[in-house]
PDB file of N, CA and C in Angstrom:
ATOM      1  N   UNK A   1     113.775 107.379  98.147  1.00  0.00           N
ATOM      2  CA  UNK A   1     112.431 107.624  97.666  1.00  0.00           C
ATOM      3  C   UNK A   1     111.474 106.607  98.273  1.00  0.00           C
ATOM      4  N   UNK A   2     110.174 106.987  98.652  1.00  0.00           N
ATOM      5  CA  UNK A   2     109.154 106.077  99.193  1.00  0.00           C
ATOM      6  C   UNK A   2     108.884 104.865  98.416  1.00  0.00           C
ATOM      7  N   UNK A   3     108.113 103.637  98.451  1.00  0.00           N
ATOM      8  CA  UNK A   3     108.123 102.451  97.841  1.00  0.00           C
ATOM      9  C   UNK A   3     106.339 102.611  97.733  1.00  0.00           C
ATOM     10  N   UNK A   4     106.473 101.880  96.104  1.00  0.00           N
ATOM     11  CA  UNK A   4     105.583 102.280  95.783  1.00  0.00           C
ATOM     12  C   UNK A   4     104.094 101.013  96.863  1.00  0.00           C
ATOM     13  N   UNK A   5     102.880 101.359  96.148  1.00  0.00           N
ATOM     14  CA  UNK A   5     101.756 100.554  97.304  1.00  0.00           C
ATOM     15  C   UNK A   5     102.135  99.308  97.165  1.00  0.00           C
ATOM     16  N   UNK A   6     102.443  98.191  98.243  1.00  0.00           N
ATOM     17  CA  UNK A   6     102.464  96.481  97.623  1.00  0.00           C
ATOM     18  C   UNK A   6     101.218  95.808  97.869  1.00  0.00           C
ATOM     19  N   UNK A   7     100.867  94.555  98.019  1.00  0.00           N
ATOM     20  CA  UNK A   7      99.889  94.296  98.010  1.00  0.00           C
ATOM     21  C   UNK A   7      99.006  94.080  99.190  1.00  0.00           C
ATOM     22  N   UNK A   8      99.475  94.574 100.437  1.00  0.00           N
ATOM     23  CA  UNK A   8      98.542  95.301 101.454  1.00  0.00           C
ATOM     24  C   UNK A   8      98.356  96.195 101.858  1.00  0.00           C
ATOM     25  N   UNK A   9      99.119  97.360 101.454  1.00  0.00           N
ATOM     26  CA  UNK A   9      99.267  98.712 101.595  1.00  0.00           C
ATOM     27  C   UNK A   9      98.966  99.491 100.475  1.00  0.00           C
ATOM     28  N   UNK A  10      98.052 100.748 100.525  1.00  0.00           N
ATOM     29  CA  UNK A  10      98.066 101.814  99.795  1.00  0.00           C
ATOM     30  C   UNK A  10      98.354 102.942 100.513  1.00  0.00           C
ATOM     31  N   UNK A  11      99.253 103.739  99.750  1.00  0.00           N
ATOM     32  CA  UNK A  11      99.480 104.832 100.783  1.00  0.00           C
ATOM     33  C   UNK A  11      99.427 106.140  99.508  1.00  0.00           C
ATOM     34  N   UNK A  12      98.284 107.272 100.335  1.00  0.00           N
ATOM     35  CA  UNK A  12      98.347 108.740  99.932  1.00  0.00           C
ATOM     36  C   UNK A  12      99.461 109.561 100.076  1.00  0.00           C
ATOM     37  N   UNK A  13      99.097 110.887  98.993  1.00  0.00           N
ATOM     38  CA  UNK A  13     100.207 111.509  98.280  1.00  0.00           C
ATOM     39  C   UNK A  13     100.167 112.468 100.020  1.00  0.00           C
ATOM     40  N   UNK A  14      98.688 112.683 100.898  1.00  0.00           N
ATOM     41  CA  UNK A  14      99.244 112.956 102.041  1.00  0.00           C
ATOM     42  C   UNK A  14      99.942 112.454 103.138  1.00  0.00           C
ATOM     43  N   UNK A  15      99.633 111.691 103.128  1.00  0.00           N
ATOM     44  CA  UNK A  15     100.509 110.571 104.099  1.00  0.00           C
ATOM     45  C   UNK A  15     101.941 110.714 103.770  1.00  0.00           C
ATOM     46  N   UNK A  16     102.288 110.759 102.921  1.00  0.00           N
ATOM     47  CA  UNK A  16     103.688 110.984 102.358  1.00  0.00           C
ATOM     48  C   UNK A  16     104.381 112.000 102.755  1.00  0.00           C
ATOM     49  N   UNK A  17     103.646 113.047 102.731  1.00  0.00           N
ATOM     50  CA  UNK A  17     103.802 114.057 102.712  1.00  0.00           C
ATOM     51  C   UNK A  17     104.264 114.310 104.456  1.00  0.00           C
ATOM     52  N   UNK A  18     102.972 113.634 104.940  1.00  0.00           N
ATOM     53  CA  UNK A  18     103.193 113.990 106.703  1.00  0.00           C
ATOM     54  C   UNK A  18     104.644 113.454 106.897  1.00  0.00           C
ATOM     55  N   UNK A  19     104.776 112.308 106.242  1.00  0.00           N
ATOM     56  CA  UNK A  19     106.243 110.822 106.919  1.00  0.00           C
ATOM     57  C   UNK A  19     106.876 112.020 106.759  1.00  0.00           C
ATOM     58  N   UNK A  20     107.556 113.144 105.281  1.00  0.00           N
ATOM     59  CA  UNK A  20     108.592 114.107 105.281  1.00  0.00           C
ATOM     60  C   UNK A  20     108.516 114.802 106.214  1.00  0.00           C
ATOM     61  N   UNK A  21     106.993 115.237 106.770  1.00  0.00           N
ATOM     62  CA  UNK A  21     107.478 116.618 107.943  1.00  0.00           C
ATOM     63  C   UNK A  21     107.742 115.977 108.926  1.00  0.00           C
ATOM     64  N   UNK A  22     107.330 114.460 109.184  1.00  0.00           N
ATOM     65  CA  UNK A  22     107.621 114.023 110.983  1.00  0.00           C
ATOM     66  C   UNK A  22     108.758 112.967 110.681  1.00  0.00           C
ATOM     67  N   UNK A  23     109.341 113.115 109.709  1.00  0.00           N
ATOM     68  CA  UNK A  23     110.269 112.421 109.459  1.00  0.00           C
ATOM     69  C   UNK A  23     110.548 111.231 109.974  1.00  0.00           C
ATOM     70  N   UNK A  24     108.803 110.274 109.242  1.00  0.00           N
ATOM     71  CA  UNK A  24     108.676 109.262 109.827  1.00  0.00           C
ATOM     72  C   UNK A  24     108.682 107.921 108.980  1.00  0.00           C
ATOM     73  N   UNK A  25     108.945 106.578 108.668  1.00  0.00           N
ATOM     74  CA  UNK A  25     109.582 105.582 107.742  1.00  0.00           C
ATOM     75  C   UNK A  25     108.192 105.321 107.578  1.00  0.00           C
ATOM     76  N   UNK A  26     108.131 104.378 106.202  1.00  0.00           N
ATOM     77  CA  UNK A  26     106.935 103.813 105.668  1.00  0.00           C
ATOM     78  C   UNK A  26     106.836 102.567 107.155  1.00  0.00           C
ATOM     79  N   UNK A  27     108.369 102.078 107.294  1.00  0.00           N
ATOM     80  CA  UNK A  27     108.075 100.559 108.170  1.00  0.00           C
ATOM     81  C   UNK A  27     107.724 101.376 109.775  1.00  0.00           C
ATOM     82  N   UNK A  28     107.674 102.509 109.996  1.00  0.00           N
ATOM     83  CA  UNK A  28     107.595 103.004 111.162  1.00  0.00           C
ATOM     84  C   UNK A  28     105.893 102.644 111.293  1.00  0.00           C
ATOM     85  N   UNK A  29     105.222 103.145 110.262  1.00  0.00           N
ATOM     86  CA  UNK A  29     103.459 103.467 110.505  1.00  0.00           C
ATOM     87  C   UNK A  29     103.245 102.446 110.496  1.00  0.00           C
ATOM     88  N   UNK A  30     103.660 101.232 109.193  1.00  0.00           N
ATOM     89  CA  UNK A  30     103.466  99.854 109.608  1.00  0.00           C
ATOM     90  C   UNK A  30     103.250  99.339 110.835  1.00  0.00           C
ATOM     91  N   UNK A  31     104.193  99.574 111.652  1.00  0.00           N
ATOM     92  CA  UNK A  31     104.384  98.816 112.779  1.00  0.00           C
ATOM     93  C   UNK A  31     103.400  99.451 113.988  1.00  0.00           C
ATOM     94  N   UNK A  32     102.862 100.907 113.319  1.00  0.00           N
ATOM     95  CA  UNK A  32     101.637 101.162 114.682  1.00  0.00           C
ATOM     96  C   UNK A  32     100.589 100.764 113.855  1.00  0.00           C
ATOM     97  N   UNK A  33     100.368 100.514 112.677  1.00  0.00           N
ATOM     98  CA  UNK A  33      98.753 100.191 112.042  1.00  0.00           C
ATOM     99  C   UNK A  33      99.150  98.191 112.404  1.00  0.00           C
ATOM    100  N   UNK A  34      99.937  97.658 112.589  1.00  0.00           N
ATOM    101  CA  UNK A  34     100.185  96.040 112.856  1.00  0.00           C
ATOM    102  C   UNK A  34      99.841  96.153 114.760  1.00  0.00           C
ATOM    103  N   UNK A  35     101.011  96.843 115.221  1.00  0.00           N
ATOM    104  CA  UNK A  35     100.572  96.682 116.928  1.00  0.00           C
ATOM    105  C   UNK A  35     100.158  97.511 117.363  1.00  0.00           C
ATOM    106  N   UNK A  36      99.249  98.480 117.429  1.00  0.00           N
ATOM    107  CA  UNK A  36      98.784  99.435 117.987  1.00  0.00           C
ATOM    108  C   UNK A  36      98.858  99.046 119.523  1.00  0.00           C
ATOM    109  N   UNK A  37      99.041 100.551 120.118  1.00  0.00           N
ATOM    110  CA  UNK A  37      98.777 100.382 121.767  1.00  0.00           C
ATOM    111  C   UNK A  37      97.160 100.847 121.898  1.00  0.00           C
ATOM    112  N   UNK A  38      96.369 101.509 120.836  1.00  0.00           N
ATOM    113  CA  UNK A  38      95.283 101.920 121.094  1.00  0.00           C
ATOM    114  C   UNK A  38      94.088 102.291 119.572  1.00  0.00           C
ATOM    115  N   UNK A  39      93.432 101.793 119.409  1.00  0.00           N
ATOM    116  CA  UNK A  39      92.322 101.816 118.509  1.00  0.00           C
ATOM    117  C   UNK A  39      91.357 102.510 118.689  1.00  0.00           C
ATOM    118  N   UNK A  40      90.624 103.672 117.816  1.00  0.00           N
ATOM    119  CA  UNK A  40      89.542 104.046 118.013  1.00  0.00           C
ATOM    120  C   UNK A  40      89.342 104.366 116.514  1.00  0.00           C
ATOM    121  N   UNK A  41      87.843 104.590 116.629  1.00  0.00           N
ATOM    122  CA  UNK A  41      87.164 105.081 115.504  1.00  0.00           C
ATOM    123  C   UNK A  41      87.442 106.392 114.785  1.00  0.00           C
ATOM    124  N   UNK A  42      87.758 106.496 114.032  1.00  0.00           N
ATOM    125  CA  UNK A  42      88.672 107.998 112.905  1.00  0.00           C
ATOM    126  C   UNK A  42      87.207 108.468 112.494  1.00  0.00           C
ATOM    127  N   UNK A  43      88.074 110.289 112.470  1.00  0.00           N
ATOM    128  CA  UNK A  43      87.278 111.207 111.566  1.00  0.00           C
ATOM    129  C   UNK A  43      86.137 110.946 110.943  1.00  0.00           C
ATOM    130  N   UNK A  44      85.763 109.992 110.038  1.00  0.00           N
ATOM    131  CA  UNK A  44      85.234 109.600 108.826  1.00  0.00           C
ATOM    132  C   UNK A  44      84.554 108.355 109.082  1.00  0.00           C
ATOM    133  N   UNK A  45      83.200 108.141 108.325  1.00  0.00           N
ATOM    134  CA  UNK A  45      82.810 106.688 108.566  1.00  0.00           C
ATOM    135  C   UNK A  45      83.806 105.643 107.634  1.00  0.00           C
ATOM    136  N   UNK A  46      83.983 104.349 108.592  1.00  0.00           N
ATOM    137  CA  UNK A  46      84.780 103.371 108.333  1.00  0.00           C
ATOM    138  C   UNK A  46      86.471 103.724 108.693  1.00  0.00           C
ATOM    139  N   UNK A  47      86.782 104.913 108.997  1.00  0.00           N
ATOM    140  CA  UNK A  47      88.596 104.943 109.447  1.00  0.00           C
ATOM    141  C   UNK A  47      88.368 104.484 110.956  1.00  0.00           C
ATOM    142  N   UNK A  48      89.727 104.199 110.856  1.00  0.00           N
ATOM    143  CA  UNK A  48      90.295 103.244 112.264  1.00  0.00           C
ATOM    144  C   UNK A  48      91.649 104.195 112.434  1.00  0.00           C
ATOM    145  N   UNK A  49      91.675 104.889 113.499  1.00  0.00           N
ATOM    146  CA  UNK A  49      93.140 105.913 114.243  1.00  0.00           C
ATOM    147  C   UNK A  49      93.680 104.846 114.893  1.00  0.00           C
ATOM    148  N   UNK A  50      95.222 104.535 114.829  1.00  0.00           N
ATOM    149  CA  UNK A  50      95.880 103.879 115.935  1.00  0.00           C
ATOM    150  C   UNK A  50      96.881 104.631 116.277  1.00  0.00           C
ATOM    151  N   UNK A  51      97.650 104.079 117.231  1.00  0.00           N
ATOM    152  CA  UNK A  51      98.494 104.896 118.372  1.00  0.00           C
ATOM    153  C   UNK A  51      99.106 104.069 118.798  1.00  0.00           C
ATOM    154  N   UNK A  52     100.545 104.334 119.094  1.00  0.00           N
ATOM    155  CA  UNK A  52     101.715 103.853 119.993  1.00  0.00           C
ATOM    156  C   UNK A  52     102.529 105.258 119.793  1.00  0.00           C
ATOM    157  N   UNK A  53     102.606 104.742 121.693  1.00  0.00           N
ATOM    158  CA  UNK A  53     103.537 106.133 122.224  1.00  0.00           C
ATOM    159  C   UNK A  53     104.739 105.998 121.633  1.00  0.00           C
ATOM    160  N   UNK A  54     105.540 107.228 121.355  1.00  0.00           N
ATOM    161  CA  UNK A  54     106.583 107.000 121.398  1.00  0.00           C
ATOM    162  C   UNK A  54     108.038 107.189 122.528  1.00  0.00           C
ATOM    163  N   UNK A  55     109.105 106.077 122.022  1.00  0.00           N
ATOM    164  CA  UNK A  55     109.796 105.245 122.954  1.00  0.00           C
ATOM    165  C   UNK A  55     111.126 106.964 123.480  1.00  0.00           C
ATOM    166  N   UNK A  56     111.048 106.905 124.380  1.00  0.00           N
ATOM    167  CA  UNK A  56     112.141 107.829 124.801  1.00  0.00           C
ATOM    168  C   UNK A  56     111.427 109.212 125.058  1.00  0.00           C
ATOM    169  N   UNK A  57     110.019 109.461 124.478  1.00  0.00           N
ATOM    170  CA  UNK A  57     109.783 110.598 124.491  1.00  0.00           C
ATOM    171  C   UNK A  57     108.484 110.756 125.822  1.00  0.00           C
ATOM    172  N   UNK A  58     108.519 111.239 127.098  1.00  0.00           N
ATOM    173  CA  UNK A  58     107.203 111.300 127.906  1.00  0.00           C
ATOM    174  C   UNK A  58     105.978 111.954 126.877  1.00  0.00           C
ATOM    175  N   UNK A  59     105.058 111.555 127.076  1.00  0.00           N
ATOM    176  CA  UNK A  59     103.437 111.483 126.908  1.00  0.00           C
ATOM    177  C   UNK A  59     103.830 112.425 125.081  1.00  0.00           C
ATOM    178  N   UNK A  60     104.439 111.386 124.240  1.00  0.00           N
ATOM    179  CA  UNK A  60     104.175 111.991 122.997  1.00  0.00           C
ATOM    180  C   UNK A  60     103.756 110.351 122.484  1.00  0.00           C
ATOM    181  N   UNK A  61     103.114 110.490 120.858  1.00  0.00           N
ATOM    182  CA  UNK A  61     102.106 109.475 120.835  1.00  0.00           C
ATOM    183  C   UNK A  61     102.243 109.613 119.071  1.00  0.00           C
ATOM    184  N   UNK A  62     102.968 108.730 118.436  1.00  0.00           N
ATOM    185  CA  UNK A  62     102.410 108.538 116.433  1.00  0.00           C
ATOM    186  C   UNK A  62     101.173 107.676 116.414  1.00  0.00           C
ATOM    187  N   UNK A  63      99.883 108.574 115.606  1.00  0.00           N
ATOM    188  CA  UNK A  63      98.565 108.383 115.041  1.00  0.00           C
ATOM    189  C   UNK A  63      98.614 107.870 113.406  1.00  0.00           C
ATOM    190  N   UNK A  64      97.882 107.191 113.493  1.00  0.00           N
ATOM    191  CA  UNK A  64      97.849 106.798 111.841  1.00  0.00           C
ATOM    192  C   UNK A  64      96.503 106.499 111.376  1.00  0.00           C
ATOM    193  N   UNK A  65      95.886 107.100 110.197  1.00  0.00           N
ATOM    194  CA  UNK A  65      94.466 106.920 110.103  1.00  0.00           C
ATOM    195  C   UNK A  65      94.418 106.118 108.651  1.00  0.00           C
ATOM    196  N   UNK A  66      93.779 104.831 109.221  1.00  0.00           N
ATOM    197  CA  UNK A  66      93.497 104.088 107.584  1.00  0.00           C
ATOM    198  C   UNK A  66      92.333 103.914 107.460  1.00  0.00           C
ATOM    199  N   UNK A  67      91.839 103.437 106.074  1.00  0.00           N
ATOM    200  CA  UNK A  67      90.549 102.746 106.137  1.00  0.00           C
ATOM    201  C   UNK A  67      90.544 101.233 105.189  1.00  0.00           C
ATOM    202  N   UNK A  68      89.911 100.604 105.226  1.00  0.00           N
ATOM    203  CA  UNK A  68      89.975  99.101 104.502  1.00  0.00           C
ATOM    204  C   UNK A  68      89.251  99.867 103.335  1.00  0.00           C
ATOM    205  N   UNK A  69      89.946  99.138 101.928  1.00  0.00           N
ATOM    206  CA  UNK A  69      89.335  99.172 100.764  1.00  0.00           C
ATOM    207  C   UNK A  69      89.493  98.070  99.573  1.00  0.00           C
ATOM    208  N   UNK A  70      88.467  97.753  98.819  1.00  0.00           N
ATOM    209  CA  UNK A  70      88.214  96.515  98.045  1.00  0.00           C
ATOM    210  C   UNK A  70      89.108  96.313  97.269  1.00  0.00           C
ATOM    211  N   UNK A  71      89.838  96.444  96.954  1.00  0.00           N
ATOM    212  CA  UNK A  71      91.332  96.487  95.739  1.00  0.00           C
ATOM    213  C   UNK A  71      91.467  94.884  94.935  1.00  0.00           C
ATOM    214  N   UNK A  72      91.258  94.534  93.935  1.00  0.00           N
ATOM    215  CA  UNK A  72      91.116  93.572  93.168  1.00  0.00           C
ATOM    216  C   UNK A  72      92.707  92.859  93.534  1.00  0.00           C
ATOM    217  N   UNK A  73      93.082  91.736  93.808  1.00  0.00           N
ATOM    218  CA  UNK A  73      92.073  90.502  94.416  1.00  0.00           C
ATOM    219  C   UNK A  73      91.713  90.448  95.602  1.00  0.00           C
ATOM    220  N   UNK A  74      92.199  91.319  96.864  1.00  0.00           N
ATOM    221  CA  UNK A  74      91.684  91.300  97.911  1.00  0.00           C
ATOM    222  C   UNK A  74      91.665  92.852  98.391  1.00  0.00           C
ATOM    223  N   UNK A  75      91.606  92.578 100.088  1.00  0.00           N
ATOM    224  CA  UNK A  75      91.377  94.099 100.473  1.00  0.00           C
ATOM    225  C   UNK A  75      92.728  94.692 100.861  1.00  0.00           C
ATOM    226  N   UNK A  76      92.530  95.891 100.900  1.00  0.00           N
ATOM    227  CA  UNK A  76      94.393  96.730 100.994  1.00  0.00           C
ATOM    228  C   UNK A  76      93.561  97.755 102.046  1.00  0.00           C
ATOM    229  N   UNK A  77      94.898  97.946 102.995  1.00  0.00           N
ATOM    230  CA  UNK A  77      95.331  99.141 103.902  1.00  0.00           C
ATOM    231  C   UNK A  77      95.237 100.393 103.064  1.00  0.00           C
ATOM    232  N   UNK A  78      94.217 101.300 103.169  1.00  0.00           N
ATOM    233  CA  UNK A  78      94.858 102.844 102.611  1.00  0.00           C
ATOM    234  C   UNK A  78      94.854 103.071 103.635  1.00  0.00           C
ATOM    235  N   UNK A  79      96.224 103.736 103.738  1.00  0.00           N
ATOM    236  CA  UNK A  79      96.705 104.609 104.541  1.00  0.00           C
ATOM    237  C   UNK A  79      96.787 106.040 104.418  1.00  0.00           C
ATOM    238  N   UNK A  80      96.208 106.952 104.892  1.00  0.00           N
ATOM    239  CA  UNK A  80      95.539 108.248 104.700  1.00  0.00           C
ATOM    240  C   UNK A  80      96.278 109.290 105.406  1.00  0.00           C
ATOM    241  N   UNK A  81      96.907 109.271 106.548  1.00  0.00           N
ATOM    242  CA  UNK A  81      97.149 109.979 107.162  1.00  0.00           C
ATOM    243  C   UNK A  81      98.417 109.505 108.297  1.00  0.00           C
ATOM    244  N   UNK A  82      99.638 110.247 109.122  1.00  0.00           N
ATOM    245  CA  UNK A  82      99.767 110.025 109.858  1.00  0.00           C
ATOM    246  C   UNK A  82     100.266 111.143 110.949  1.00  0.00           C
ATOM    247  N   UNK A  83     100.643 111.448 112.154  1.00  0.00           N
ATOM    248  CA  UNK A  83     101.196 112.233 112.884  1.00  0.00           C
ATOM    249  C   UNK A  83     101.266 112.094 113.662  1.00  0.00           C
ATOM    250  N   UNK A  84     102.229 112.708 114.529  1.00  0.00           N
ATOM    251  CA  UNK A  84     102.661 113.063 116.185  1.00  0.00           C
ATOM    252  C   UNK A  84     101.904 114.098 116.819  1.00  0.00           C
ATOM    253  N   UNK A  85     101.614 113.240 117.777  1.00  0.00           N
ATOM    254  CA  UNK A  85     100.447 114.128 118.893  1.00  0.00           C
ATOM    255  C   UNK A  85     101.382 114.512 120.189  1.00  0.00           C
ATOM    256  N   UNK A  86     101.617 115.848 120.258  1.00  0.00           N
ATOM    257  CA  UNK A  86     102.401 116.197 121.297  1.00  0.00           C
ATOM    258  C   UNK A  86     101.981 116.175 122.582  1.00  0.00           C
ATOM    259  N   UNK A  87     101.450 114.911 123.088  1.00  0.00           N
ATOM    260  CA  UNK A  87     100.857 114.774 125.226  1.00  0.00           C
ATOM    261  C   UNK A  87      99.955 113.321 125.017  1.00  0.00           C
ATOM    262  N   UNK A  88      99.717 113.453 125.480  1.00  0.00           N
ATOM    263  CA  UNK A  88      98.482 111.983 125.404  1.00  0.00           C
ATOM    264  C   UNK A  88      97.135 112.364 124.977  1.00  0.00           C
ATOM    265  N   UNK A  89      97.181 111.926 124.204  1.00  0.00           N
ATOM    266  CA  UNK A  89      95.217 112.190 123.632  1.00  0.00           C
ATOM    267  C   UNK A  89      94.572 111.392 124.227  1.00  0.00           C
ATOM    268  N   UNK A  90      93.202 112.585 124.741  1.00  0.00           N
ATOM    269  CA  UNK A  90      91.997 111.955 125.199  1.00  0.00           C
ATOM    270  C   UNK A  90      91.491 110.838 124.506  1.00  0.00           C
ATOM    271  N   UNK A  91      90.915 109.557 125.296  1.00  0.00           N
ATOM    272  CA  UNK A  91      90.428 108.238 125.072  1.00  0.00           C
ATOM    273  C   UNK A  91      88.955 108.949 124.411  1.00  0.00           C
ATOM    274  N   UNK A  92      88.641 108.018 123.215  1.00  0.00           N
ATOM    275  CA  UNK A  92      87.232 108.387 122.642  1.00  0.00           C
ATOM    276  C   UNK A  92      86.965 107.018 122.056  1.00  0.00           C
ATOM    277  N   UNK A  93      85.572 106.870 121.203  1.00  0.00           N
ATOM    278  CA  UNK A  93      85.217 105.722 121.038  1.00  0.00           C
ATOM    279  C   UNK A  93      86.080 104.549 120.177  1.00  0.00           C
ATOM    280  N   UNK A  94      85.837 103.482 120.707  1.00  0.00           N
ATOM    281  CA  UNK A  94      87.072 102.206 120.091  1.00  0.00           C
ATOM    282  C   UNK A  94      86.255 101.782 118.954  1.00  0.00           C
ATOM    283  N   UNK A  95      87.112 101.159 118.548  1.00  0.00           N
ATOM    284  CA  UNK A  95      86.451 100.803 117.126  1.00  0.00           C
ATOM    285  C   UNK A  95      85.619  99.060 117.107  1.00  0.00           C
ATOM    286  N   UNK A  96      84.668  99.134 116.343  1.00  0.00           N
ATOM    287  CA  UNK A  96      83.751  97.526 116.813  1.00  0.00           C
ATOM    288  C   UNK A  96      84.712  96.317 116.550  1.00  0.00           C
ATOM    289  N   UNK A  97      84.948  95.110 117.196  1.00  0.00           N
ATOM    290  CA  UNK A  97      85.332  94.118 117.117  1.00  0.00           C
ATOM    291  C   UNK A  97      84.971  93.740 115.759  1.00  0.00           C
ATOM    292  N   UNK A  98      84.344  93.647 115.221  1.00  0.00           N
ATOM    293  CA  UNK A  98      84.123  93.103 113.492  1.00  0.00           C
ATOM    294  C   UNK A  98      85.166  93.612 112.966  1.00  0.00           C
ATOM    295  N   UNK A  99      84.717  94.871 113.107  1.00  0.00           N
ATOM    296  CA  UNK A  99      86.193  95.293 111.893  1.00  0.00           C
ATOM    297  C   UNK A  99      87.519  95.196 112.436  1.00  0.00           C
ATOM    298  N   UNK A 100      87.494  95.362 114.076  1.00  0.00           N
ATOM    299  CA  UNK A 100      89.041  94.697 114.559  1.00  0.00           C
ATOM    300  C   UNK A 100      89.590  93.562 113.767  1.00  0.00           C
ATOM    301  N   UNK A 101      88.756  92.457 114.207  1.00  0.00           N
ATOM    302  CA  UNK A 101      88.898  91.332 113.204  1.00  0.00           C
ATOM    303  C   UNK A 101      89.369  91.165 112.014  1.00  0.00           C
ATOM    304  N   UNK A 102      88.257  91.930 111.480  1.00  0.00           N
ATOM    305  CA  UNK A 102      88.623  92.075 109.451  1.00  0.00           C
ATOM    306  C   UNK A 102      90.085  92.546 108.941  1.00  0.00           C
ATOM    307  N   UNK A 103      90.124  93.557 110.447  1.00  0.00           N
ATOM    308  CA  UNK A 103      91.932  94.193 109.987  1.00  0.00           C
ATOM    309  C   UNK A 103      93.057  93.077 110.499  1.00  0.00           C
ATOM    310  N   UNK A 104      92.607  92.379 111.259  1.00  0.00           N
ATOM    311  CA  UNK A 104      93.606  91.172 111.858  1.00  0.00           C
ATOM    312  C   UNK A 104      94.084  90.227 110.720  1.00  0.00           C
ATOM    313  N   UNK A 105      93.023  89.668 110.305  1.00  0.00           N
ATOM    314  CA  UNK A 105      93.123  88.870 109.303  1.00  0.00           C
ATOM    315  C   UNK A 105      93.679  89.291 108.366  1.00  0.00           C
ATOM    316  N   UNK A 106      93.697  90.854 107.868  1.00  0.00           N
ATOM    317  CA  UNK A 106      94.998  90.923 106.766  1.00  0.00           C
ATOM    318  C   UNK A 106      96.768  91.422 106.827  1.00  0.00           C
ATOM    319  N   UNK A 107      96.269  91.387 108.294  1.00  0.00           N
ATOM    320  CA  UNK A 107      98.012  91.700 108.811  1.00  0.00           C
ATOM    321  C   UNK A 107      99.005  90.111 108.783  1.00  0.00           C
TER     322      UNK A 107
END
């Protein structure tokens, strides 16, 4: 069974949902929302999409869409979304260095 939010992570009942169909680990998304190979600006004002290809597979790619939120005593990862993009997705706008930052500091 999934683990519930700790204290830098929140994760949705969709997100959950995606890990079952791409049959992908909570520590898997971790590790592309910590090292991303690529950052840009998500769907929505304030989400951040990251990306790392994945290993063994030519031009396939796990996406993960979070956004920072105020969570008493500090700020937490919601994690909203994740999936496999079957080829390489087109480059679109990166996300501003401020909030690069802001997400550094709580990894």
């Amino acid at each position: 069974m999934f683990k519930k939010s700790d204290e830098k992570y929140l994760w949705t009942q969709h997100v959950r949902g995606k890990m079952r169909h791409y049959r992908l680990s909570e520590s898997r998304i971790r590790r592309v929302i910590r090292h991303p190979a690529r950052t840009e600006e998500g769907i929505f004002e304030g989400a951040v999409a990251c990306m790392q290809p994945i290993a063994g597979r030519r031009y396939s790619e796990l996406w993960a869409l979070y956004i920072l939120v105020n969570a008493r005593p500090r700020k937490k990862i919601k994690i909203i979304t994740a999936w496999r993009y079957p080829g390489k997705a087109p480059e679109r706008d990166p996300v501003p260095s401020d909030i690069l930052n802001e997400i550094k500091n709580l990894r």
